[in-house]
N, C-alpha and C. Protein backbone atom coordinates (compact mmCIF):
# COMPACT_ATOMS: atom_id res chain seq x y z
N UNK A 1 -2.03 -44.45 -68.30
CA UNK A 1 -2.74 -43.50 -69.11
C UNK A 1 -4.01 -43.03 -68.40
N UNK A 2 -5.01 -44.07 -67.82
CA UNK A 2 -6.05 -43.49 -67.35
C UNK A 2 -5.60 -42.58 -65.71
N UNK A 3 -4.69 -42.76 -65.60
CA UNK A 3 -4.43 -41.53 -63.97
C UNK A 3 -3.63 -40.75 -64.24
N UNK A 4 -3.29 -39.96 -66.15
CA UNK A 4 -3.08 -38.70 -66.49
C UNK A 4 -4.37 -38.60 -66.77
N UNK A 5 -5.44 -39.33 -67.02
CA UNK A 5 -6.85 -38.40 -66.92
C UNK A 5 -7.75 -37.92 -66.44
N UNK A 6 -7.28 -38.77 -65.22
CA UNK A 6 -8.31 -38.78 -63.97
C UNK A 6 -7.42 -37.21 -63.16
N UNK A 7 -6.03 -37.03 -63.45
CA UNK A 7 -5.57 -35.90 -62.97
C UNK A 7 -6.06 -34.69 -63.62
N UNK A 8 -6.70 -34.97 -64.86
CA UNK A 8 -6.80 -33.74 -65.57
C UNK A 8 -7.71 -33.11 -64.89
N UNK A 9 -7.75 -31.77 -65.26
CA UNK A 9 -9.10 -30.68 -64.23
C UNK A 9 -10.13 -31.06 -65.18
N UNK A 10 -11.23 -30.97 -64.72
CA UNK A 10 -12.70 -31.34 -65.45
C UNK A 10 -12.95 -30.07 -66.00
N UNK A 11 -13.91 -30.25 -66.71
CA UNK A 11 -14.77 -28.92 -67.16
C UNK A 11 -15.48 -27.80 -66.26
N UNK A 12 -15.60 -28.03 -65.31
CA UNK A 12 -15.99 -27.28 -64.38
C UNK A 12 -15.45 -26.84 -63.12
N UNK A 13 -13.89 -27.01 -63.21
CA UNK A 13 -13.03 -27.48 -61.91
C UNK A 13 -12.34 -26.41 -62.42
N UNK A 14 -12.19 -25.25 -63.30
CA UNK A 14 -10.96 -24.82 -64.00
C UNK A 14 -10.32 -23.95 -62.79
N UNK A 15 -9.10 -23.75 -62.55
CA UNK A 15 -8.49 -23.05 -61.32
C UNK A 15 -8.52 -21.77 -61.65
N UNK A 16 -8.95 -21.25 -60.40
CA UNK A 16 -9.14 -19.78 -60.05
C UNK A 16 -7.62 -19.24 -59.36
N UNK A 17 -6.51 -20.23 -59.24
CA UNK A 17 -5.71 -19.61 -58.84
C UNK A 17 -4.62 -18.89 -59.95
N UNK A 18 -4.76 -19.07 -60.82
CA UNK A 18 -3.78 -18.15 -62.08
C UNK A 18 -4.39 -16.88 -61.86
N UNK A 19 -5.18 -16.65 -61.67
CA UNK A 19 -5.51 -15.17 -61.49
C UNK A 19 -4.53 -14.29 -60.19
N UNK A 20 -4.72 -15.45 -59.48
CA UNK A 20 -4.13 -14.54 -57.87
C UNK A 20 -2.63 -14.45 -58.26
N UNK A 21 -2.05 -15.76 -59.15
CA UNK A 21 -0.94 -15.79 -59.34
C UNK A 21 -0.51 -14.44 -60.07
N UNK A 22 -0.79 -14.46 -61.19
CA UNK A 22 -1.02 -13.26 -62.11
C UNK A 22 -1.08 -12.04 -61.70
N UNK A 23 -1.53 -11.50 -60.67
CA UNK A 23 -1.87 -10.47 -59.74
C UNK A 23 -0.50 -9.92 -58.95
N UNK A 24 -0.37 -11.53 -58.33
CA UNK A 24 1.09 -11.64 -57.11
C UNK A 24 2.46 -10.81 -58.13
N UNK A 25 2.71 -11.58 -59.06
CA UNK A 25 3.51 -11.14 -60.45
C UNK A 25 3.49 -9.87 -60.50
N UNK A 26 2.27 -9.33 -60.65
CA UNK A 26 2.26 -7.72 -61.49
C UNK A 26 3.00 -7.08 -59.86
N UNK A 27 2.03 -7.71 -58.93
CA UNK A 27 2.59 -6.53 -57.47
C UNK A 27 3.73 -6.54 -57.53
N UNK A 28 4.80 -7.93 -57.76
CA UNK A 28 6.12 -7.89 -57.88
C UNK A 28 6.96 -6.89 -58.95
N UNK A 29 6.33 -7.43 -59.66
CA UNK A 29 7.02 -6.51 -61.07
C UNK A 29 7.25 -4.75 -60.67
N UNK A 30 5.39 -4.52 -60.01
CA UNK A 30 5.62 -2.98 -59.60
C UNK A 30 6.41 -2.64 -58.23
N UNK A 31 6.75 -3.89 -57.85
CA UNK A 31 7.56 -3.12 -56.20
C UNK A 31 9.02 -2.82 -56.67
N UNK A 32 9.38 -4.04 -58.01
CA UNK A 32 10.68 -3.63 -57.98
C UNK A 32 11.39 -2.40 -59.08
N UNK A 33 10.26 -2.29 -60.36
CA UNK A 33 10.37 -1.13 -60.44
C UNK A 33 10.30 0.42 -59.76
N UNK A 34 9.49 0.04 -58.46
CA UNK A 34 9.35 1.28 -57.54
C UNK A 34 10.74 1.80 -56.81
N UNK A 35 11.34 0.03 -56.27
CA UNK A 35 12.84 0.75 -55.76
C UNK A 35 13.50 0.27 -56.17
N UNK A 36 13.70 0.00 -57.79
CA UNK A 36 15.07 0.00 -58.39
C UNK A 36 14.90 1.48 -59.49
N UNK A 37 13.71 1.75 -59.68
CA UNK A 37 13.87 2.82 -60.79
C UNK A 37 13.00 4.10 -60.32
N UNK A 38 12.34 4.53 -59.87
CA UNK A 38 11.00 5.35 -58.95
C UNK A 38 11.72 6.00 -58.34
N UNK A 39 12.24 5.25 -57.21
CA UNK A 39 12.07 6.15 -55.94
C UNK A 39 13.76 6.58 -56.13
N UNK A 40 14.65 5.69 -56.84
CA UNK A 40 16.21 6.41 -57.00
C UNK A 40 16.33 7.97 -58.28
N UNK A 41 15.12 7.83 -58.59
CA UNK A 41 14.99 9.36 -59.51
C UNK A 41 14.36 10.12 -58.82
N UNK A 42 13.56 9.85 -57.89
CA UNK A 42 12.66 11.10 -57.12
C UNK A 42 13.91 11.44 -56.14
N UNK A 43 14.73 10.30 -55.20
CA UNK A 43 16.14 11.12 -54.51
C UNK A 43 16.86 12.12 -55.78
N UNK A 44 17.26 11.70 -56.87
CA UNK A 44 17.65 12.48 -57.01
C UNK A 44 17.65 13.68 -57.70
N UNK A 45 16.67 14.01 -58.01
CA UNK A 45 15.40 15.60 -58.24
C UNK A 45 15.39 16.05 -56.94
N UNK A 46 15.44 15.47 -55.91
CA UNK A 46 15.54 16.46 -54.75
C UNK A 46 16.68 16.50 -54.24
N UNK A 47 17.90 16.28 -54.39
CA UNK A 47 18.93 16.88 -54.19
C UNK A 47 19.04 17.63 -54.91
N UNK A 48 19.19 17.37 -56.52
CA UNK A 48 19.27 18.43 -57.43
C UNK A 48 18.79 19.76 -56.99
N UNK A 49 17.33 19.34 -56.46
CA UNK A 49 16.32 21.08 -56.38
C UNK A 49 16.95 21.45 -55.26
N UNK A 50 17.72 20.96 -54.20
CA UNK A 50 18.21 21.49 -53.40
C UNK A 50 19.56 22.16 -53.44
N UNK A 51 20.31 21.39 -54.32
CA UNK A 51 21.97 22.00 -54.52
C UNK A 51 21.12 23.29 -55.39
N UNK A 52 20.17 23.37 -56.48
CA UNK A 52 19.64 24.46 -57.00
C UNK A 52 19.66 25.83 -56.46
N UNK A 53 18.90 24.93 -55.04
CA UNK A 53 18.27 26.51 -54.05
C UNK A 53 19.65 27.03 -53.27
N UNK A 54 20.31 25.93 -53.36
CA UNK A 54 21.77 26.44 -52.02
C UNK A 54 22.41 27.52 -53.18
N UNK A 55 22.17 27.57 -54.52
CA UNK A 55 23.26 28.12 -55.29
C UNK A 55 23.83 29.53 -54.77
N UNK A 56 24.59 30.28 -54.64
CA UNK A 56 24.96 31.37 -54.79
C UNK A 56 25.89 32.02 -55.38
N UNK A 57 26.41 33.50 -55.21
CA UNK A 57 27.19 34.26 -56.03
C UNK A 57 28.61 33.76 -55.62
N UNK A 58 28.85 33.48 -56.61
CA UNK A 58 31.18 33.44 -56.56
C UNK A 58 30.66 31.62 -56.37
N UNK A 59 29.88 30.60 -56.49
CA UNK A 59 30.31 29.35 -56.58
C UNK A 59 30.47 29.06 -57.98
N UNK A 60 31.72 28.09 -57.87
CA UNK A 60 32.16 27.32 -59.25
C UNK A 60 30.92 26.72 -59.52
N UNK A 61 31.01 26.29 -60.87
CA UNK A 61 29.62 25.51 -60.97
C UNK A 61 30.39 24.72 -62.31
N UNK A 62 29.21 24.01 -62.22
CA UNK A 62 29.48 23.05 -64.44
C UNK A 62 28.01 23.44 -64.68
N UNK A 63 27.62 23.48 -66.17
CA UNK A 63 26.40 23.43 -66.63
C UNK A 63 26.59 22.25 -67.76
N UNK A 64 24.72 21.40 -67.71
CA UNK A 64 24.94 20.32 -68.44
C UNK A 64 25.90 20.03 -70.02
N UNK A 65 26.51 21.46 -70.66
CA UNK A 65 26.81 21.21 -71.68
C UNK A 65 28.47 21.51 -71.19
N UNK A 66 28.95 21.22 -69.65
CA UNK A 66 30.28 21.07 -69.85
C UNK A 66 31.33 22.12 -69.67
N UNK A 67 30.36 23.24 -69.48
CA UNK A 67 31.36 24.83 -69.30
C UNK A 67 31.47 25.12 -67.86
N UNK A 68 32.48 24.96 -67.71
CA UNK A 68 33.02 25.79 -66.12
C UNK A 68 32.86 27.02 -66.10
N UNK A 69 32.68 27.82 -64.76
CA UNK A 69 32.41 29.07 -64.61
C UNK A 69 32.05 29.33 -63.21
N UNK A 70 32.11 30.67 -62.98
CA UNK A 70 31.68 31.17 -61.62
C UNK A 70 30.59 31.63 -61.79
N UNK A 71 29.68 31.56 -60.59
CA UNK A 71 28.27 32.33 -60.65
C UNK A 71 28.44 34.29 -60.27
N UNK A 72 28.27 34.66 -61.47
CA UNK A 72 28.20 36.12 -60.87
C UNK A 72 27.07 36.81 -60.82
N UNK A 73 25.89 36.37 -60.88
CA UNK A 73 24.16 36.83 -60.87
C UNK A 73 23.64 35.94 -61.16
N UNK A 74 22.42 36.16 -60.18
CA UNK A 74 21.28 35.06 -60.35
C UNK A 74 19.85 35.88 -60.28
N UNK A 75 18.93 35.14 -61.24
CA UNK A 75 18.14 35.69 -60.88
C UNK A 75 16.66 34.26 -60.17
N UNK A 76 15.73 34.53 -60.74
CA UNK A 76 14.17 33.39 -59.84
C UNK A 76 14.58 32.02 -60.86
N UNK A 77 14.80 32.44 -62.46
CA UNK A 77 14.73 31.29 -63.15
C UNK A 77 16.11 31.08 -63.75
N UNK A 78 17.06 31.98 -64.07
CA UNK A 78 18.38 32.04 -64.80
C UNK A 78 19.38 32.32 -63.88
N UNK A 79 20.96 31.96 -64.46
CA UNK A 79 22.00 31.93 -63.71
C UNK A 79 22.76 32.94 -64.52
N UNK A 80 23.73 33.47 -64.18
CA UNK A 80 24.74 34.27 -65.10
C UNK A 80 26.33 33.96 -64.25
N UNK A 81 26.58 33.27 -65.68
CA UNK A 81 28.21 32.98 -65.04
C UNK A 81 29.26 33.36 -66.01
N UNK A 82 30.00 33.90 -65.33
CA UNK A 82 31.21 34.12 -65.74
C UNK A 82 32.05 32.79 -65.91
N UNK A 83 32.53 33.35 -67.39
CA UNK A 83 33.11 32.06 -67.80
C UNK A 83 34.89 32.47 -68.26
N UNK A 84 34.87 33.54 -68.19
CA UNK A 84 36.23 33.79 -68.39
C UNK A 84 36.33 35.79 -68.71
N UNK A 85 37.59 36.42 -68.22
CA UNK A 85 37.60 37.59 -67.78
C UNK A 85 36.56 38.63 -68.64
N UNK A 86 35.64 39.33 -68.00
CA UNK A 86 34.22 40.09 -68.52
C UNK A 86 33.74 39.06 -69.53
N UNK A 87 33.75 37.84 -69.33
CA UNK A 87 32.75 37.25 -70.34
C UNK A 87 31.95 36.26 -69.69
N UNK A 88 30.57 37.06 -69.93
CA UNK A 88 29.49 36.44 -68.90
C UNK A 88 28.55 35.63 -69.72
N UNK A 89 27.61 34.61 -69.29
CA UNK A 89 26.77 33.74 -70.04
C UNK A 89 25.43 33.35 -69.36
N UNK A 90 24.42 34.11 -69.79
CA UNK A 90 22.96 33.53 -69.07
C UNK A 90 22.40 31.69 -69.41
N UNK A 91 22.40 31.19 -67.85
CA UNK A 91 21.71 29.69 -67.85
C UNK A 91 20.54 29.96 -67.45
N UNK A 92 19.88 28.79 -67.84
CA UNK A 92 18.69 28.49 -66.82
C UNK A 92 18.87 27.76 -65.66
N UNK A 93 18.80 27.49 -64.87
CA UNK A 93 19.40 27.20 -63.28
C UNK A 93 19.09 25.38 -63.59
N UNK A 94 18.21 25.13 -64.37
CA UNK A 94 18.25 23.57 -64.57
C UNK A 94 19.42 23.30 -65.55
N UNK A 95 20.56 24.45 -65.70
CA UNK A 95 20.74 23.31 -66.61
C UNK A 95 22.26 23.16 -65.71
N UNK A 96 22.46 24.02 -64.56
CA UNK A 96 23.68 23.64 -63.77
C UNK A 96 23.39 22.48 -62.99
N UNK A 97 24.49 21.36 -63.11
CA UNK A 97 24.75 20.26 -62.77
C UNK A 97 25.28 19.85 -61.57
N UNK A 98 26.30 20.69 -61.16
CA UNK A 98 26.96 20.25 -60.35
C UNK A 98 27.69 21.75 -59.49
N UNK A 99 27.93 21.63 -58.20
CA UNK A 99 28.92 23.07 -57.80
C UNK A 99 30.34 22.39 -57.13
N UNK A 100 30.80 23.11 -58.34
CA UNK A 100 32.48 22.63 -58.16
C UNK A 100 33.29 22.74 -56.94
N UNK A 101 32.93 24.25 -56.22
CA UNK A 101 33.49 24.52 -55.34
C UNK A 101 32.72 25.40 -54.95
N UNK A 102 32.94 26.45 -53.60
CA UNK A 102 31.46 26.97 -52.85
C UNK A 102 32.43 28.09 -52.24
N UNK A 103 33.75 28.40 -53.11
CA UNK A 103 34.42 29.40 -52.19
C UNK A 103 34.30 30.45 -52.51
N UNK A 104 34.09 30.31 -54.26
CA UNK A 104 34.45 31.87 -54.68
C UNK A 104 35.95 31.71 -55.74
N UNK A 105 36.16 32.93 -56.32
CA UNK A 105 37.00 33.40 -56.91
C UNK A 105 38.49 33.51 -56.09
């Protein structure tokens, strides 16, 4: 019993290392949110903004709600696709997802 007391920290001994510990933790916590969740959304906003800028006239495309179509006008902020014979539909260029194909009609 008396050398669990003599182990105990005194009143004036209290450790300064939970702090560093505490510290070490948070840096961890933020490195692995940086490359498990951070930096795999910033890749892919910049592909996105890039398949964006490659877009052009006659590519297949999808838009986020699922409609196939060809691009037949574009303008700085909107897309206009043809979605089936003279029936055309204005997007906003964020909301195309994906380009199906890059040949054309």
């Amino acid at each position: 019993m008396e050398y669990l007391i003599a182990m105990a920290p005194q009143g004036g001994q209290q450790g300064g290392g939970g702090m560093v510990g505490t510290l070490i933790m948070f840096a961890a916590i933020f490195a692995i949110f940086y490359f498990m969740i951070i930096r795999p959304q910033q890749k892919r906003q910049k592909e996105k903004e890039k398949m964006l800028n490659a877009l052009k006239k006659g590519d297949k495309v999808m838009t986020s709600g699922g409609i196939h179509g060809v691009v037949a006008g574009m303008d700085e902020k909107t897309v206009l696709v043809e979605v089936a014979k003279d029936v055309k539909i204005k997007f906003e260029r964020s909301a195309i997802t994906t380009i199906t194909d890059t040949k054309g009609k």
